[in-house]
Protein backbone atom coordinates (compact mmCIF):
# COMPACT_ATOMS: atom_id res chain seq x y z
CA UNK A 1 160.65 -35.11 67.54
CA UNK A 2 157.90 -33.17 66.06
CA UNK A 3 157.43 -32.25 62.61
CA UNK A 4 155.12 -29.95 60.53
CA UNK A 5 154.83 -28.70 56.96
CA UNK A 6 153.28 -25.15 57.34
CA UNK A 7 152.62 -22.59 55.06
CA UNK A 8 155.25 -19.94 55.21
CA UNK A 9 155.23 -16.14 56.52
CA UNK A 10 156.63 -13.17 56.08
CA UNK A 11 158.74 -14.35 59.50
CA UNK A 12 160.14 -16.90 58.01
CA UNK A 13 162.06 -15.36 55.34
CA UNK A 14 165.52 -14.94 57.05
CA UNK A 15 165.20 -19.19 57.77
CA UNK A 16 164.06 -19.54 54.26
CA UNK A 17 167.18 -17.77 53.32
CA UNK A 18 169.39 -19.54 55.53
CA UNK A 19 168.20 -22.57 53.62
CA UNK A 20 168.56 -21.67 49.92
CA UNK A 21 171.87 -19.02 50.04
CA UNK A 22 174.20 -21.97 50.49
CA UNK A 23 172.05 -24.06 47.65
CA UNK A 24 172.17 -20.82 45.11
CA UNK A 25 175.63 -19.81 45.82
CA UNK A 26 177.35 -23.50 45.31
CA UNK A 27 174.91 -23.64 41.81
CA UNK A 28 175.08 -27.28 41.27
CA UNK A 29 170.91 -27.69 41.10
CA UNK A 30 168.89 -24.53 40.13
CA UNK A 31 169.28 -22.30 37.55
CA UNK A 32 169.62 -19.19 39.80
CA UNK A 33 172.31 -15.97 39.57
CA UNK A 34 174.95 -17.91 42.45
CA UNK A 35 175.42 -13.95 43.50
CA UNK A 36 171.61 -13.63 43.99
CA UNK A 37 170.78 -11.06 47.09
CA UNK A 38 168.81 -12.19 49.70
CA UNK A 39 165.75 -9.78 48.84
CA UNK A 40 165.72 -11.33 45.16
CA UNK A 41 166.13 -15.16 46.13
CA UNK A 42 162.88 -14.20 48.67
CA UNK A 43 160.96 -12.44 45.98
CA UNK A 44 161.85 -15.52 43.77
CA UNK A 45 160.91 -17.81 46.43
CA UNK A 46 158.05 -16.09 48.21
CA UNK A 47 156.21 -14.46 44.98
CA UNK A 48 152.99 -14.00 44.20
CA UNK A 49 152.65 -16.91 41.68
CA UNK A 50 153.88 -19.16 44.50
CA UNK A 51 152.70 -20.81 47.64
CA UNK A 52 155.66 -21.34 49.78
CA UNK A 53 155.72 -23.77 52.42
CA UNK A 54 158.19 -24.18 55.30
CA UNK A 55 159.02 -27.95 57.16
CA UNK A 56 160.04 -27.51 60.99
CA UNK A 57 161.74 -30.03 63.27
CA UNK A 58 161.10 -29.33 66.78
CA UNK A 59 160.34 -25.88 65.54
CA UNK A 60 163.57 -24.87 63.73
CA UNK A 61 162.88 -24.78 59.68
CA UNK A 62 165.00 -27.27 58.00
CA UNK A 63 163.21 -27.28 54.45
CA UNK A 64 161.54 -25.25 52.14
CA UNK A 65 159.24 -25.93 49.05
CA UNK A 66 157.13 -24.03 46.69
CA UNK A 67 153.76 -24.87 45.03
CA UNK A 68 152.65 -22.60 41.50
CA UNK A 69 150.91 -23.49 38.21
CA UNK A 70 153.72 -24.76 35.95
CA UNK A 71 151.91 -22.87 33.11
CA UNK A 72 149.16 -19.84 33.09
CA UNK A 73 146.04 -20.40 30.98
CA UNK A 74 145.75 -23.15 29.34
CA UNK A 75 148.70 -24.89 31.22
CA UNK A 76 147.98 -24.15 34.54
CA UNK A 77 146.45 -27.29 35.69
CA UNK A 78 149.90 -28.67 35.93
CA UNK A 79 151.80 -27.93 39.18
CA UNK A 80 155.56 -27.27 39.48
CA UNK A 81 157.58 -27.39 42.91
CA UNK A 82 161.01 -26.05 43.47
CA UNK A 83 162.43 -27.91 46.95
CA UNK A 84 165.66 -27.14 48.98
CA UNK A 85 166.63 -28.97 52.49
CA UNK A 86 169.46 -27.36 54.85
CA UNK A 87 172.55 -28.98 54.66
CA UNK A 88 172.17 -29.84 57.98
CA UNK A 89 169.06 -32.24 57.86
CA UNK A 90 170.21 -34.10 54.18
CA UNK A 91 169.59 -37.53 54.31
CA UNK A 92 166.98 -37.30 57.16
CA UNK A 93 163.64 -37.89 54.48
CA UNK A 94 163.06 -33.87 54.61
CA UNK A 95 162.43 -33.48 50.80
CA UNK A 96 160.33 -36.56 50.82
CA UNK A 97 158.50 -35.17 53.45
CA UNK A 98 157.82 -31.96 51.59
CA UNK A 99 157.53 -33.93 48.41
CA UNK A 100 154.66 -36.06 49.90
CA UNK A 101 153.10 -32.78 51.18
CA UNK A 102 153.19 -30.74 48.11
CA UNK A 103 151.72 -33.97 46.39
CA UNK A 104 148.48 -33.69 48.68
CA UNK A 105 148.22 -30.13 48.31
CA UNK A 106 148.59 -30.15 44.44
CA UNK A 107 145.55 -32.42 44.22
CA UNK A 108 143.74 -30.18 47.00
CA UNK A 109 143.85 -27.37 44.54
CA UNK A 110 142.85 -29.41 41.28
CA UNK A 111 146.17 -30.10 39.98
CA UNK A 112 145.72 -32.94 37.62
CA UNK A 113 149.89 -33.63 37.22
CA UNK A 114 153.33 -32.06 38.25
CA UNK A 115 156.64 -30.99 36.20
CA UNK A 116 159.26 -30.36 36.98
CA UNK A 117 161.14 -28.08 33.94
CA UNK A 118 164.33 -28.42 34.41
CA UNK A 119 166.32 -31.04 36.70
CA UNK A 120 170.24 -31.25 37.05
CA UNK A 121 170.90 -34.42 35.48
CA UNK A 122 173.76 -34.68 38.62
CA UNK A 123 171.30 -34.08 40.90
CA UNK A 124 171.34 -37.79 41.34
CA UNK A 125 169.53 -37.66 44.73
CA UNK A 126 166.44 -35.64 43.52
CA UNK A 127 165.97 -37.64 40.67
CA UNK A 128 165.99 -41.28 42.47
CA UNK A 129 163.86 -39.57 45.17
CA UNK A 130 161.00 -38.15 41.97
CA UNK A 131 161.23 -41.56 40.46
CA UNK A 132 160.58 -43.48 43.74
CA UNK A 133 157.59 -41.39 43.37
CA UNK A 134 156.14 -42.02 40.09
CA UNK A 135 157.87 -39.25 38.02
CA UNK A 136 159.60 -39.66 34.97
CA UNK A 137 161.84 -38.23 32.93
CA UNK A 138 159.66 -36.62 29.51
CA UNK A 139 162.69 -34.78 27.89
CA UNK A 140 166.44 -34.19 28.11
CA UNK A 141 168.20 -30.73 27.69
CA UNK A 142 171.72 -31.87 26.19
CA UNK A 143 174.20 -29.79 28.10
CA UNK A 144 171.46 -27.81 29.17
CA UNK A 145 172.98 -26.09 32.38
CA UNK A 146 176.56 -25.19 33.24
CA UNK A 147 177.41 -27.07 36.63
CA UNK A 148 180.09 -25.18 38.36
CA UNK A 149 182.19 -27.76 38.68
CA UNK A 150 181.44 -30.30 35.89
CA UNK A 151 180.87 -28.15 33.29
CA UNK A 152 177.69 -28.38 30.84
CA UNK A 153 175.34 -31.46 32.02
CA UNK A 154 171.92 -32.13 30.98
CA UNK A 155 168.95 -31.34 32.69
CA UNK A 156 166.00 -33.47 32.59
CA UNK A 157 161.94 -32.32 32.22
CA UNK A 158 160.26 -34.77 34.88
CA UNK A 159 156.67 -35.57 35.24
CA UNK A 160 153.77 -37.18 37.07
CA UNK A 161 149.82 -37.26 36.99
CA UNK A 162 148.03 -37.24 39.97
């Protein structure tokens, strides 16, 4: 089995979007519009403040991660990463993969720490993943996102130095 981290390309964006439609339209982890087009969810991912990233097993994309300055000016040594794995390779160390990668990369381009703003508090998976990593939880957003299922749960600010 053979697997690379690559940075994306504009030929990528249909697998990118393969990856996140399902993600967006169940919302249970990012704060996107679950109706989102796929030309918006692309812009979002693939924009100009972000370095997008693609993970490929045996040469079929399976994962997907951006890389941006949390901040601008005076904030934009800290990094911030948005992540999403197909459903189809969950459980198979994809995100830690891509978490590991974005990691080395962050420090590459002088990145002195990652945040990240605002995660699902149910998002139990994510979290025990960015802990098992160093991160930790700086702040909690009481009832700060509307799961569609749960209702309001709280979101968490997470952060690491690097």
């Amino acid at each position: 089995m053979t697997t690379i981290v690559r940075k994306a390309t504009t030929g990528d964006a249909s697998a990118i979007w393969s990856i996140l439609k399902p993600v967006f339209r169940a919302g249970e982890t990012y704060s996107i519009a679950r109706d989102i087009e796929e030309a918006d969810a692309i812009a979002y991912w693939c924009g100009p403040s972000h370095e997008t990233f693609v993970t490929e097993v045996n040469a079929d994309i399976l994962g997907t991660y951006y890389l941006r300055a949390n901040q601008g000016g005076g904030g934009d040594h800290v990094a911030n990463c948005g992540y999403v794995t197909s459903a189809q390779a969950q459980g198979q160390g994809i995100a830690r993969l891509m978490l590991e990668h974005s990691l080395v990369q962050a420090k590459e381009r002088g990145f002195l720490a990652m945040q990240f703003n605002f995660v699902v508090s149910t998002n139990e998976r994510a979290i025990r993943t960015w802990e098992a990593y160093g991160f930790g939880k700086l702040g909690r957003i009481p009832d700060g996102f509307r799961h569609p299922t749960l209702g309001y749960v709280d979101a968490f600010v997470m952060y690491k130095q690097l």
